[in-house]
PDB file of N, CA and C in Angstrom:
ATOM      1  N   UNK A   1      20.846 -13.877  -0.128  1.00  0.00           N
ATOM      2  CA  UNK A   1      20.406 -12.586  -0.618  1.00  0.00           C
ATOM      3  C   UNK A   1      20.223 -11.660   0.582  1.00  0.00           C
ATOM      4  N   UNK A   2      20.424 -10.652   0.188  1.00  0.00           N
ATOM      5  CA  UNK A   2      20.845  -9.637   1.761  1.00  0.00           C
ATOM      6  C   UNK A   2      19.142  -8.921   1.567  1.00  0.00           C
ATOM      7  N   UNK A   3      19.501  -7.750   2.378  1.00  0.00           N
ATOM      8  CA  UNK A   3      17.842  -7.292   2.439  1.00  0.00           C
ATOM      9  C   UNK A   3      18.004  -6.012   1.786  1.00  0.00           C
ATOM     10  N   UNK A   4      19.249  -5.586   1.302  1.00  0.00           N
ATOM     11  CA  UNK A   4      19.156  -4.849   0.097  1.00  0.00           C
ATOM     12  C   UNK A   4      18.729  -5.560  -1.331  1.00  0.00           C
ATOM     13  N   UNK A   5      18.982  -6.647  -1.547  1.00  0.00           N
ATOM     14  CA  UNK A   5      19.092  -7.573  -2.656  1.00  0.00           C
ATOM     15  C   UNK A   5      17.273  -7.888  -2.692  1.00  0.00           C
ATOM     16  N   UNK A   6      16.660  -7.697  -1.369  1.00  0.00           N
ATOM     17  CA  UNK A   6      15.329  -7.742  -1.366  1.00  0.00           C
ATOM     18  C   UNK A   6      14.313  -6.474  -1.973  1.00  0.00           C
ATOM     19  N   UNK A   7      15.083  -5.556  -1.367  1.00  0.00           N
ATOM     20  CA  UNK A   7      14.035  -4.053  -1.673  1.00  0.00           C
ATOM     21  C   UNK A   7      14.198  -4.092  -3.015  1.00  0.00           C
ATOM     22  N   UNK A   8      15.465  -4.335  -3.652  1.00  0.00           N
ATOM     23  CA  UNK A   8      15.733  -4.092  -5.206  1.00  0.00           C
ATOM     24  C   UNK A   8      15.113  -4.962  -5.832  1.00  0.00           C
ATOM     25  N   UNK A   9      14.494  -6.428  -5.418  1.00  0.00           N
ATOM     26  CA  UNK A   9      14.324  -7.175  -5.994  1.00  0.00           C
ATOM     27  C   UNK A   9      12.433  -6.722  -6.490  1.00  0.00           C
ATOM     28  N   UNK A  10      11.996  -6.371  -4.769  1.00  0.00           N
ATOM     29  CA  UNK A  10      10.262  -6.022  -4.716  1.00  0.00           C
ATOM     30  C   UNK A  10      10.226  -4.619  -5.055  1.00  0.00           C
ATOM     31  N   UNK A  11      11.658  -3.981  -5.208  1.00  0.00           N
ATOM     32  CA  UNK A  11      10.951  -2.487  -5.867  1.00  0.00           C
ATOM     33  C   UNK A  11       9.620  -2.258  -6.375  1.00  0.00           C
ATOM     34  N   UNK A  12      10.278  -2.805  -7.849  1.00  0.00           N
ATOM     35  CA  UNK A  12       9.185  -2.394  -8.402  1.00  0.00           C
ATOM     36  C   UNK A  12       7.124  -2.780  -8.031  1.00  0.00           C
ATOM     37  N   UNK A  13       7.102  -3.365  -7.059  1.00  0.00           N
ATOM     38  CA  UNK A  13       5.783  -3.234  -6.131  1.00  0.00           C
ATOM     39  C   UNK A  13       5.773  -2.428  -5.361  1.00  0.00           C
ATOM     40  N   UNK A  14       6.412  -2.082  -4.507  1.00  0.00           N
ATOM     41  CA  UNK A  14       7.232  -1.030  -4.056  1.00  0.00           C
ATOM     42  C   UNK A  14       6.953   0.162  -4.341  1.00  0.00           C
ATOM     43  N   UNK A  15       7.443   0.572  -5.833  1.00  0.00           N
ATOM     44  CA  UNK A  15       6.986   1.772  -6.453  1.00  0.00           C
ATOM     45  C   UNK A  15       5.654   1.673  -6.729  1.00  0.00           C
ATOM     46  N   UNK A  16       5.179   0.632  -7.391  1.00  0.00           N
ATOM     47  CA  UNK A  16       3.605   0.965  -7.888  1.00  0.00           C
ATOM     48  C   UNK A  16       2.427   0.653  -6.677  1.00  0.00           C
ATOM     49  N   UNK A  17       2.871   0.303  -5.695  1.00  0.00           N
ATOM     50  CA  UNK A  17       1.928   0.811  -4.551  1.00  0.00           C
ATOM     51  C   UNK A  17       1.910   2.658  -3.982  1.00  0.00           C
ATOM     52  N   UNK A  18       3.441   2.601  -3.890  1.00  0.00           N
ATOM     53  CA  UNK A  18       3.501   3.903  -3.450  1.00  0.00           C
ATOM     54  C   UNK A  18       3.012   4.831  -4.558  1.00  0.00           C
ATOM     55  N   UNK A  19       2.594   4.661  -5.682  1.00  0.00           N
ATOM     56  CA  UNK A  19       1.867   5.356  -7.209  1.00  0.00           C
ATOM     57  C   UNK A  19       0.657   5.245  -6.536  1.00  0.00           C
ATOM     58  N   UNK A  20      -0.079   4.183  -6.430  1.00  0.00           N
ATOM     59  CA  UNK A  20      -1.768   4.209  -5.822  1.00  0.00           C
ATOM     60  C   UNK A  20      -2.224   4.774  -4.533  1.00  0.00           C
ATOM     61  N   UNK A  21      -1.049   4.855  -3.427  1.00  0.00           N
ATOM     62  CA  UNK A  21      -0.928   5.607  -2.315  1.00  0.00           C
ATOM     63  C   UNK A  21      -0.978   7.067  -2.452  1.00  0.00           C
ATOM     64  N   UNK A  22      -0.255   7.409  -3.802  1.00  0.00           N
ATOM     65  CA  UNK A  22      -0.269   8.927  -3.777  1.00  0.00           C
ATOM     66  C   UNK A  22      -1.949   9.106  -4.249  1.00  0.00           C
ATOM     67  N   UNK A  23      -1.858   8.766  -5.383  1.00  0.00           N
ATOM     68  CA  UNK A  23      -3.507   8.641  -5.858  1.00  0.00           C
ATOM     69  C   UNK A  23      -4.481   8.815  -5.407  1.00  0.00           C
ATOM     70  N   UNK A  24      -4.307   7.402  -4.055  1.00  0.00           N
ATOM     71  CA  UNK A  24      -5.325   7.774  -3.125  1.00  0.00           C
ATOM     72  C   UNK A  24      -5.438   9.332  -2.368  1.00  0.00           C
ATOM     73  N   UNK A  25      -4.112  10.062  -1.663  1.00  0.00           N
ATOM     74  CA  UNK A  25      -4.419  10.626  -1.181  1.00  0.00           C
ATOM     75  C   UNK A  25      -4.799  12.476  -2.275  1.00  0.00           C
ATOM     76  N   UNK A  26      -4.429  12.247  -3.568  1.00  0.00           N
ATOM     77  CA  UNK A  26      -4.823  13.106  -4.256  1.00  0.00           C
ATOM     78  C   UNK A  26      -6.392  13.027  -4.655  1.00  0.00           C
ATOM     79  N   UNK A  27      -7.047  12.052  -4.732  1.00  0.00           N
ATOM     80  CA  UNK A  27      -8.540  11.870  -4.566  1.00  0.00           C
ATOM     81  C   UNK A  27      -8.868  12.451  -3.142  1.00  0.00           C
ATOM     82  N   UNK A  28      -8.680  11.752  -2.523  1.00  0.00           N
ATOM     83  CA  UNK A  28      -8.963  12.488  -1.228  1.00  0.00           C
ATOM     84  C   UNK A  28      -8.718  13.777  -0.896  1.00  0.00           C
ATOM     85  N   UNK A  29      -8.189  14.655  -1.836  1.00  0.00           N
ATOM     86  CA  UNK A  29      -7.664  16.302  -1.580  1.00  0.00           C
ATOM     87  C   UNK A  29      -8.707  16.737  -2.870  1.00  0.00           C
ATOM     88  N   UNK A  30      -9.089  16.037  -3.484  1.00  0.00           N
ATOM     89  CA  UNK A  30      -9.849  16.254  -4.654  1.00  0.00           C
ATOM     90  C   UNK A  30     -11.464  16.169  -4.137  1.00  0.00           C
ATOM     91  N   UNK A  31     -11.396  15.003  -3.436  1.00  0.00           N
ATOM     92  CA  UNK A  31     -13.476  15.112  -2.488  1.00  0.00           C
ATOM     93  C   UNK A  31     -13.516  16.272  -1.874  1.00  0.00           C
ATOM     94  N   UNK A  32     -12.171  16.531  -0.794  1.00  0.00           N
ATOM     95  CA  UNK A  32     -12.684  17.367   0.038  1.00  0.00           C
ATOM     96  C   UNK A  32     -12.832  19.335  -0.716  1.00  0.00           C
ATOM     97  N   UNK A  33     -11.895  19.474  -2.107  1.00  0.00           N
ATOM     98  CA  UNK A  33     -12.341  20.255  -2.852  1.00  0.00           C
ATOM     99  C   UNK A  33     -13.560  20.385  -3.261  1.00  0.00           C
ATOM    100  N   UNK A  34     -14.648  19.615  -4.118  1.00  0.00           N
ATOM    101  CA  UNK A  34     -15.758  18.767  -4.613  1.00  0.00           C
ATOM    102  C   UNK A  34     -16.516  19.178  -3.664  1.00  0.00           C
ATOM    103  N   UNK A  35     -16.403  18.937  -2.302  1.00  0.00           N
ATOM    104  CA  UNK A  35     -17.369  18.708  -1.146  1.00  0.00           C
ATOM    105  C   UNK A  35     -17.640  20.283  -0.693  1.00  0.00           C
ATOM    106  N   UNK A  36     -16.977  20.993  -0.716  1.00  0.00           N
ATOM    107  CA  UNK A  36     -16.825  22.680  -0.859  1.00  0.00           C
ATOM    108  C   UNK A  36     -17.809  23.591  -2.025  1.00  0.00           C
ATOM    109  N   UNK A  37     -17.075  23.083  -3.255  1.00  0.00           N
ATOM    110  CA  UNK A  37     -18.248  23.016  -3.936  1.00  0.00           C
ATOM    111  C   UNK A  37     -19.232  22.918  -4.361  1.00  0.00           C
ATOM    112  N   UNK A  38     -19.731  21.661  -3.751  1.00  0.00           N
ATOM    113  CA  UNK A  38     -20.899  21.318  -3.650  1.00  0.00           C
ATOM    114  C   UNK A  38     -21.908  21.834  -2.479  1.00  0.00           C
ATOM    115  N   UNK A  39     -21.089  22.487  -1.425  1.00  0.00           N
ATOM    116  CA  UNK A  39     -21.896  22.914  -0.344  1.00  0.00           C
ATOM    117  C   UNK A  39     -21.946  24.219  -1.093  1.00  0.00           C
ATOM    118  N   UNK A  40     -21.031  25.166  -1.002  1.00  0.00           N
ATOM    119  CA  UNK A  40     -21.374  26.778  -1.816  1.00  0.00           C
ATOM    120  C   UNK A  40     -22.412  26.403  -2.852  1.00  0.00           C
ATOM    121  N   UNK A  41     -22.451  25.280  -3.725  1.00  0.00           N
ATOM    122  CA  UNK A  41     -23.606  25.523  -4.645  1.00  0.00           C
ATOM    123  C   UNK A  41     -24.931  25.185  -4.040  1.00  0.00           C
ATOM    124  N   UNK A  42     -24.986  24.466  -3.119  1.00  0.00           N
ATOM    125  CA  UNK A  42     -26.112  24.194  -2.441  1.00  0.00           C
ATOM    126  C   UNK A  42     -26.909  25.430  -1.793  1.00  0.00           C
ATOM    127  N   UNK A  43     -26.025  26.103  -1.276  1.00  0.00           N
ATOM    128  CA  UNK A  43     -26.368  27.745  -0.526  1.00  0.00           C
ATOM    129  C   UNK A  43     -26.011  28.876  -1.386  1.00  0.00           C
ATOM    130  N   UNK A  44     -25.943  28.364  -2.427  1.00  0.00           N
ATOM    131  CA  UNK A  44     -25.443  29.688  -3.616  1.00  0.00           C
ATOM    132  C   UNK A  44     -26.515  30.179  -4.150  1.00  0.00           C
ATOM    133  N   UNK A  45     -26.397  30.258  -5.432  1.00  0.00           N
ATOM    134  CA  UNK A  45     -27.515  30.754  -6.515  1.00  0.00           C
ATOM    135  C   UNK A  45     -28.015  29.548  -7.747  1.00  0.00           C
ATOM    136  N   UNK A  46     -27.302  28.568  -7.814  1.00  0.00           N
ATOM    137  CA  UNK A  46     -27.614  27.524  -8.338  1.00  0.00           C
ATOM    138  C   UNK A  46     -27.335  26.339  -7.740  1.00  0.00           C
ATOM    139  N   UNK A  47     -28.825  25.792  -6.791  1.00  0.00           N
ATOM    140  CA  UNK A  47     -28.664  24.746  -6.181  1.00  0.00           C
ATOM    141  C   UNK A  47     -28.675  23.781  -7.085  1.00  0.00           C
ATOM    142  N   UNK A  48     -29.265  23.445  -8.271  1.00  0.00           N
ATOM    143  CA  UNK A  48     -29.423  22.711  -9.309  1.00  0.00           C
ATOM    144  C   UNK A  48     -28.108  21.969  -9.587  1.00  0.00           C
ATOM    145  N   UNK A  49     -27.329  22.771  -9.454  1.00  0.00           N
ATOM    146  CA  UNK A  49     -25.833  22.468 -10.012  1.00  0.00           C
ATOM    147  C   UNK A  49     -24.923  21.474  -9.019  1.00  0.00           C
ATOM    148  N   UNK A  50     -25.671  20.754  -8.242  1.00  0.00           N
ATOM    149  CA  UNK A  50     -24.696  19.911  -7.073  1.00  0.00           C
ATOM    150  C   UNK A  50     -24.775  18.853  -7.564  1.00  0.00           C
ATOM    151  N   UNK A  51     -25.235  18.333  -8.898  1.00  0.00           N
ATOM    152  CA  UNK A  51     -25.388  17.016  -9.490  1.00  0.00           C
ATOM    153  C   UNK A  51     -23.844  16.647  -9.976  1.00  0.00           C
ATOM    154  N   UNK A  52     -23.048  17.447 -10.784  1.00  0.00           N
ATOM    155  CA  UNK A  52     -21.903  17.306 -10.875  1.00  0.00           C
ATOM    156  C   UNK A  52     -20.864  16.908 -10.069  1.00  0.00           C
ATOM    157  N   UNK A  53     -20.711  17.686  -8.801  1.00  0.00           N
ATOM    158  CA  UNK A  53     -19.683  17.600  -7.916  1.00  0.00           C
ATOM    159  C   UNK A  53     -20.155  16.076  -7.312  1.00  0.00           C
ATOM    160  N   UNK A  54     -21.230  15.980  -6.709  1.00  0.00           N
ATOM    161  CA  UNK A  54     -21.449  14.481  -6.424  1.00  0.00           C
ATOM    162  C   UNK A  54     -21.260  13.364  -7.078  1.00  0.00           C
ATOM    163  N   UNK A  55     -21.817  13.873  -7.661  1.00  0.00           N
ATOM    164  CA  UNK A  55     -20.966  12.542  -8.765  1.00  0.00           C
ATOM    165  C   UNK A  55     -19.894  12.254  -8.939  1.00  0.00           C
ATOM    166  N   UNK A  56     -19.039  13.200  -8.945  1.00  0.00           N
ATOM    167  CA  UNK A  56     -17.515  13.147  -9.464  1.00  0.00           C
ATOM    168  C   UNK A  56     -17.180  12.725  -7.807  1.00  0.00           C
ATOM    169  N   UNK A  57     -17.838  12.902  -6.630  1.00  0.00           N
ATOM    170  CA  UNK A  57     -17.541  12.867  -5.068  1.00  0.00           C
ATOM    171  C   UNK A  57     -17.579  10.911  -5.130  1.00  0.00           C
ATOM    172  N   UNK A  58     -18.669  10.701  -5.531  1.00  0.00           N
ATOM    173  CA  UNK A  58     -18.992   9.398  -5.310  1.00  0.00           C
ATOM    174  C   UNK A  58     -17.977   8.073  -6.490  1.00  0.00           C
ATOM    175  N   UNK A  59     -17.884   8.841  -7.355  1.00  0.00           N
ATOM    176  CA  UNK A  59     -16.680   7.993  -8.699  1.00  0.00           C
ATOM    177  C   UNK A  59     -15.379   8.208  -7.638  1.00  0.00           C
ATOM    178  N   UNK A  60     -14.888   9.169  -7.294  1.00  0.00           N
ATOM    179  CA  UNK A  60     -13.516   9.783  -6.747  1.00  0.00           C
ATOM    180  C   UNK A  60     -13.331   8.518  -5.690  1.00  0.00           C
ATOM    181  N   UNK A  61     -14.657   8.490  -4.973  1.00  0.00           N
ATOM    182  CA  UNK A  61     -14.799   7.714  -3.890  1.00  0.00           C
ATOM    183  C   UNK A  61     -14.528   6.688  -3.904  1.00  0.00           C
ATOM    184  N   UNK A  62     -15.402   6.164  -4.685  1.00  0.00           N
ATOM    185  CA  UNK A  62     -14.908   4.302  -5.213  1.00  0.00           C
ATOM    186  C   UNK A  62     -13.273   4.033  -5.486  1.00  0.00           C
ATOM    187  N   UNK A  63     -13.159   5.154  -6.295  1.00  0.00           N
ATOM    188  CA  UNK A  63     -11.548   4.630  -7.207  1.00  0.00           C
ATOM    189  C   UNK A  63     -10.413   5.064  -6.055  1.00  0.00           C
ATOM    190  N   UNK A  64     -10.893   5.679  -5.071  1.00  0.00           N
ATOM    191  CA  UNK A  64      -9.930   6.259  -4.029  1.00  0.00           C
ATOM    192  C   UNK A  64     -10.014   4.700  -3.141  1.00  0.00           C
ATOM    193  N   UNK A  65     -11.102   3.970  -2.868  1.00  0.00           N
ATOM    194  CA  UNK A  65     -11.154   2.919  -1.746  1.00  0.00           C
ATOM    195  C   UNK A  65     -10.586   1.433  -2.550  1.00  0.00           C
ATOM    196  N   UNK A  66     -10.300   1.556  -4.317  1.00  0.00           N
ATOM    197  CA  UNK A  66      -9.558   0.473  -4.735  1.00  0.00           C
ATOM    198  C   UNK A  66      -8.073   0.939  -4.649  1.00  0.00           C
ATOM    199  N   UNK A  67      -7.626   2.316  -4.900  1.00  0.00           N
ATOM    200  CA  UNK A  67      -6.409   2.496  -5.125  1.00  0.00           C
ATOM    201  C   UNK A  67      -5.704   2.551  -3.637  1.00  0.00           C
ATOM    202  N   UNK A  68      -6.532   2.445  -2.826  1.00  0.00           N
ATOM    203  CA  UNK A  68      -6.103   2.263  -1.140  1.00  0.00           C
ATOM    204  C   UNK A  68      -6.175   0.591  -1.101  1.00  0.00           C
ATOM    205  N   UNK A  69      -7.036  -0.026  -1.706  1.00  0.00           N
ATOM    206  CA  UNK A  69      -6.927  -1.604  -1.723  1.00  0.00           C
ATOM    207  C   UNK A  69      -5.625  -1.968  -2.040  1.00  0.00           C
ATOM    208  N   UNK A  70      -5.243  -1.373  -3.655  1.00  0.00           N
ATOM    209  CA  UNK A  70      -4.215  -2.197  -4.267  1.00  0.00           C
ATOM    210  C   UNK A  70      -3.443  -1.565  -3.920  1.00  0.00           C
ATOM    211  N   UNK A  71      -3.165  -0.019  -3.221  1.00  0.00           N
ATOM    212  CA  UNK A  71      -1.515  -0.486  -2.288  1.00  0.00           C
ATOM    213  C   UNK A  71      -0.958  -0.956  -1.523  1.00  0.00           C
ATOM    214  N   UNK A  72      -1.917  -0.889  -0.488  1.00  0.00           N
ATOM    215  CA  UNK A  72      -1.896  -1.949   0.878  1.00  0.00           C
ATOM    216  C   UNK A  72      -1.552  -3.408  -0.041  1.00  0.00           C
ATOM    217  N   UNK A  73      -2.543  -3.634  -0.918  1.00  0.00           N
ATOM    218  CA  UNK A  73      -2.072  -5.062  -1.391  1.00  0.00           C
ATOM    219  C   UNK A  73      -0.534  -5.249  -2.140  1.00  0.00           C
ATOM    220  N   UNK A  74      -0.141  -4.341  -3.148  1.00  0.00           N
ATOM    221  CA  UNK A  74       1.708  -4.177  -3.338  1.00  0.00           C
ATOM    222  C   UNK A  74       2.465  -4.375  -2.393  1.00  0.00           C
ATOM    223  N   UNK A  75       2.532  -3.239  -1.623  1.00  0.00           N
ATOM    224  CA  UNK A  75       3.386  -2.960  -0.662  1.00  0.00           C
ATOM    225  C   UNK A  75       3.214  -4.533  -0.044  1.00  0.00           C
ATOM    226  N   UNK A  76       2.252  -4.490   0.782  1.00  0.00           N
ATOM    227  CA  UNK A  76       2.099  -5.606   1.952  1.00  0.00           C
ATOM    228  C   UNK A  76       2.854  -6.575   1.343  1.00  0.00           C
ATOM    229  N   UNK A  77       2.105  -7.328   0.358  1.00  0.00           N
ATOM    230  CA  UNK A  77       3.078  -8.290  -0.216  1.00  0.00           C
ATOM    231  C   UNK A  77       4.466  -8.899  -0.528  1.00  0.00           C
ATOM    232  N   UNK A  78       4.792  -7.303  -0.982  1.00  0.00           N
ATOM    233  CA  UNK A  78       6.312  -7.403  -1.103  1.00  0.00           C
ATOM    234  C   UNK A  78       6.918  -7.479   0.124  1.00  0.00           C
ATOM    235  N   UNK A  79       6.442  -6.808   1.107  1.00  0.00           N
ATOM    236  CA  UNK A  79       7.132  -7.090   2.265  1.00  0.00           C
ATOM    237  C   UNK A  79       7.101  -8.813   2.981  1.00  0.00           C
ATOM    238  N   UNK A  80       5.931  -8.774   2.395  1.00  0.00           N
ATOM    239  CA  UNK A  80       6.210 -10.234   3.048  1.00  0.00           C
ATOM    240  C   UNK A  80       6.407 -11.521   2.435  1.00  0.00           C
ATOM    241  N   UNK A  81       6.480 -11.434   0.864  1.00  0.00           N
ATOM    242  CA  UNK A  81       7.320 -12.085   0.111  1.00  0.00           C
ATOM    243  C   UNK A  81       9.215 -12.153   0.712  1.00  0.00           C
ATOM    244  N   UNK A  82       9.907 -10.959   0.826  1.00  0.00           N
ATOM    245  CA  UNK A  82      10.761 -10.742   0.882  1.00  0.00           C
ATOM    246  C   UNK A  82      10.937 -11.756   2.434  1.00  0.00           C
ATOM    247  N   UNK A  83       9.927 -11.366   3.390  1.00  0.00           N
ATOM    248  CA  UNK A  83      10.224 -11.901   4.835  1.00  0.00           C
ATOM    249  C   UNK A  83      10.003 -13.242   4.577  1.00  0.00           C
ATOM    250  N   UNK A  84       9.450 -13.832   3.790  1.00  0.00           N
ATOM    251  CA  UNK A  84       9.575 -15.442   4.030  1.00  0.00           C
ATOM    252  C   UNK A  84      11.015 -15.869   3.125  1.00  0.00           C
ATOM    253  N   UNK A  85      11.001 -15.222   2.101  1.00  0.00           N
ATOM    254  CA  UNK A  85      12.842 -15.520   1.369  1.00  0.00           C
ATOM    255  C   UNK A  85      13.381 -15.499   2.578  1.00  0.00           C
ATOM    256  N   UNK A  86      13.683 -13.847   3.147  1.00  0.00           N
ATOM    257  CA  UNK A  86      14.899 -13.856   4.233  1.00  0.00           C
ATOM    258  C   UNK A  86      14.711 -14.841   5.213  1.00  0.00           C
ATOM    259  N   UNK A  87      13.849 -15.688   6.051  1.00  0.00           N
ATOM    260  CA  UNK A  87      13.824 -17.089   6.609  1.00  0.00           C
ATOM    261  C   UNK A  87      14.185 -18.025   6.174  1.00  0.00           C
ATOM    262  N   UNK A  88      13.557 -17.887   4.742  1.00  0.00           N
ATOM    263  CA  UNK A  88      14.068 -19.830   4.526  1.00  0.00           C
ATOM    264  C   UNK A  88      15.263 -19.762   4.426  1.00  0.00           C
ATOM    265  N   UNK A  89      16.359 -18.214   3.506  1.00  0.00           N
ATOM    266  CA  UNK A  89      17.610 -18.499   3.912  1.00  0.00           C
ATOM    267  C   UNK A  89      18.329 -18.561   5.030  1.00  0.00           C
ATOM    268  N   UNK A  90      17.713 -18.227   6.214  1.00  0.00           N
ATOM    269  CA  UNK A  90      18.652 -17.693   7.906  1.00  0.00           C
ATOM    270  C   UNK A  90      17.806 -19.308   7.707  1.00  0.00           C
ATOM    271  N   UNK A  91      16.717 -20.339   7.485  1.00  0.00           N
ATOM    272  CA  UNK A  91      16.664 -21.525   7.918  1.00  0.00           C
ATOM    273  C   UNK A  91      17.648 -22.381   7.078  1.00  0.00           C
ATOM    274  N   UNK A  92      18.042 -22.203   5.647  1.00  0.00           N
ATOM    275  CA  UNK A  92      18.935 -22.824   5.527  1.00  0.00           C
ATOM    276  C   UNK A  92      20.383 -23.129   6.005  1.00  0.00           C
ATOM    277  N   UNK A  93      20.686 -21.477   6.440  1.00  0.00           N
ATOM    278  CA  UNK A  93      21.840 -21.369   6.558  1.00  0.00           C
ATOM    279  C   UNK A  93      22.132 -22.038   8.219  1.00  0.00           C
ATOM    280  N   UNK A  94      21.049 -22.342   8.668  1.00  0.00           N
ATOM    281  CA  UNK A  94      20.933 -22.765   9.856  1.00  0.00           C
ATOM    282  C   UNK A  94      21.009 -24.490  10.222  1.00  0.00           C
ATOM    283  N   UNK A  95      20.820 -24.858   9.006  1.00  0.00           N
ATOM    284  CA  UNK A  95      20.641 -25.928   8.402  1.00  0.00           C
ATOM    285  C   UNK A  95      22.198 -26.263   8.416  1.00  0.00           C
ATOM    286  N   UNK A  96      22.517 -25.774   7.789  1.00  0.00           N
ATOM    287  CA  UNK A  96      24.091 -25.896   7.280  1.00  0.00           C
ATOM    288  C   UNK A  96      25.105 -26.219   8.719  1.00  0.00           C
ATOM    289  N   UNK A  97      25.034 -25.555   9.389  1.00  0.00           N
ATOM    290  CA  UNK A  97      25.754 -25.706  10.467  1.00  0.00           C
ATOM    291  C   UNK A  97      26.371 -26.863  11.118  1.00  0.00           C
ATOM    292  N   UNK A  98      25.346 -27.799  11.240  1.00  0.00           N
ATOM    293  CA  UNK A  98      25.412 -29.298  11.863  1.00  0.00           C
ATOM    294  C   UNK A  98      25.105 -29.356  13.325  1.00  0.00           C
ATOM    295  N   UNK A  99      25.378 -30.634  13.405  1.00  0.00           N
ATOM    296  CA  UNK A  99      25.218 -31.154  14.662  1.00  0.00           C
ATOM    297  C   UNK A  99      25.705 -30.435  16.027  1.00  0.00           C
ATOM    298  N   UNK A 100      27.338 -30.386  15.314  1.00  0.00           N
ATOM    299  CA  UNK A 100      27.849 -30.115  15.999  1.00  0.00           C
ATOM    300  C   UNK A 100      27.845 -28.692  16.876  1.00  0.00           C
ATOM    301  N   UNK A 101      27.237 -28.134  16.146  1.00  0.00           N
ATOM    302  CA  UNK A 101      26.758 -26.395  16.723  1.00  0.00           C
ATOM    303  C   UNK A 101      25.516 -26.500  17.412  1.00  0.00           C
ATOM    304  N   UNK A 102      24.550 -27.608  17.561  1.00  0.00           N
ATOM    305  CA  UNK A 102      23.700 -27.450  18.153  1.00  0.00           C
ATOM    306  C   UNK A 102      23.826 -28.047  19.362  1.00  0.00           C
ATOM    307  N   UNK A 103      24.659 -29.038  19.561  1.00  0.00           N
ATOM    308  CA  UNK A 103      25.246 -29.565  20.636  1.00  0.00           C
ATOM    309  C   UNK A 103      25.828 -28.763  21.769  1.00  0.00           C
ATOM    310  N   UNK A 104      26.358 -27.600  21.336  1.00  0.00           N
ATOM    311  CA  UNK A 104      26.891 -26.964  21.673  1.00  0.00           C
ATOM    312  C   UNK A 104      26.071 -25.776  22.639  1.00  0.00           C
ATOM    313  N   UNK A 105      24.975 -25.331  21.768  1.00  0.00           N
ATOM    314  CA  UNK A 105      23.895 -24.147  22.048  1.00  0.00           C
ATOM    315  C   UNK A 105      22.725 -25.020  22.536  1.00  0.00           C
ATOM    316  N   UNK A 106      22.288 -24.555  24.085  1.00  0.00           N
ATOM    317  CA  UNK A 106      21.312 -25.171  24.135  1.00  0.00           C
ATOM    318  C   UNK A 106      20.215 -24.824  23.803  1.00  0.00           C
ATOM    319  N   UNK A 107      19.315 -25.215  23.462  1.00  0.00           N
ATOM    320  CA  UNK A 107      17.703 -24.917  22.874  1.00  0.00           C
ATOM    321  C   UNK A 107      16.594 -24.147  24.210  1.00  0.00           C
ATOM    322  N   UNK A 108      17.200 -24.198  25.290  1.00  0.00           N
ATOM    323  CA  UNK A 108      16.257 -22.908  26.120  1.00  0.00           C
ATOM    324  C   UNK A 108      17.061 -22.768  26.912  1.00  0.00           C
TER     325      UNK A 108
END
C-alpha cells in the first residue's frame, strides 16, 4: 500500500480532526469576542450583565480544550497508524529479499 493508499485510507480521521481543529479555533475567536464584552460591560452601564458572557467564556472554554483533545487525538493517530502499516510493509518486503541480498550489503 503506497502512502497515497494511506491518506485515503485515514482520511476520514483526517477530516474529522481537522472539523474539531477548526472548532477549536472558532471558540477561541468566540472567547476573545465574549471577553470584550464582558470587559465593556464591566465599565459600561450595566455591570450586572457580565454573568452571561462568562459563562458562555468558561462552557466555550471547556469544549474548546476537548475539541483541541480530540484532534490532536484523530489526526495523531492516523498518522501513526498509517506509519506502523508503512513499516511492517518496507519490513516485509525486506523480508522477502533473502539471504542472498544481505550477504551482499553489509550491516554497518
Amino acid at each position: 500500500m503506497s502512502l497515497g493508499g494511506q491518506f485515503k485510507r485515514q482520511l476520514p480521521a483526517y477530516l474529522f480532526g481537522g472539523l474539531l481543529l477548526a472548532f477549536f479555533q472558532i471558540a477561541l475567536n468566540r472567547i476573545d469576542w465574549l471577553s470584550k464584552t464582558a470587559i465593556d460591560g464591566v465599565f459600561g452601564k450595566e455591570p450586572d450583565a457580565v454573568t452571561r458572557p462568562a459563562i458562555l467564556i468558561c462552557v466555550l472554554a471547556v469544549t474548546a480544550f476537548f475539541a483541541r483533545v480530540g484532534s490532536r487525538w484523530f489526526i495523531f493517530n492516523a498518522g501513526r497508524d498509517a506509519e506502523y502499516e508503512l513499516r511492517a510493509l518496507l519490513l516485509h518486503r525486506l523480508h522477502r529479499l533473502g539471504t542472498a541480498f544481505y550477504r551482499t550489503m553489509s550491516a554497518g
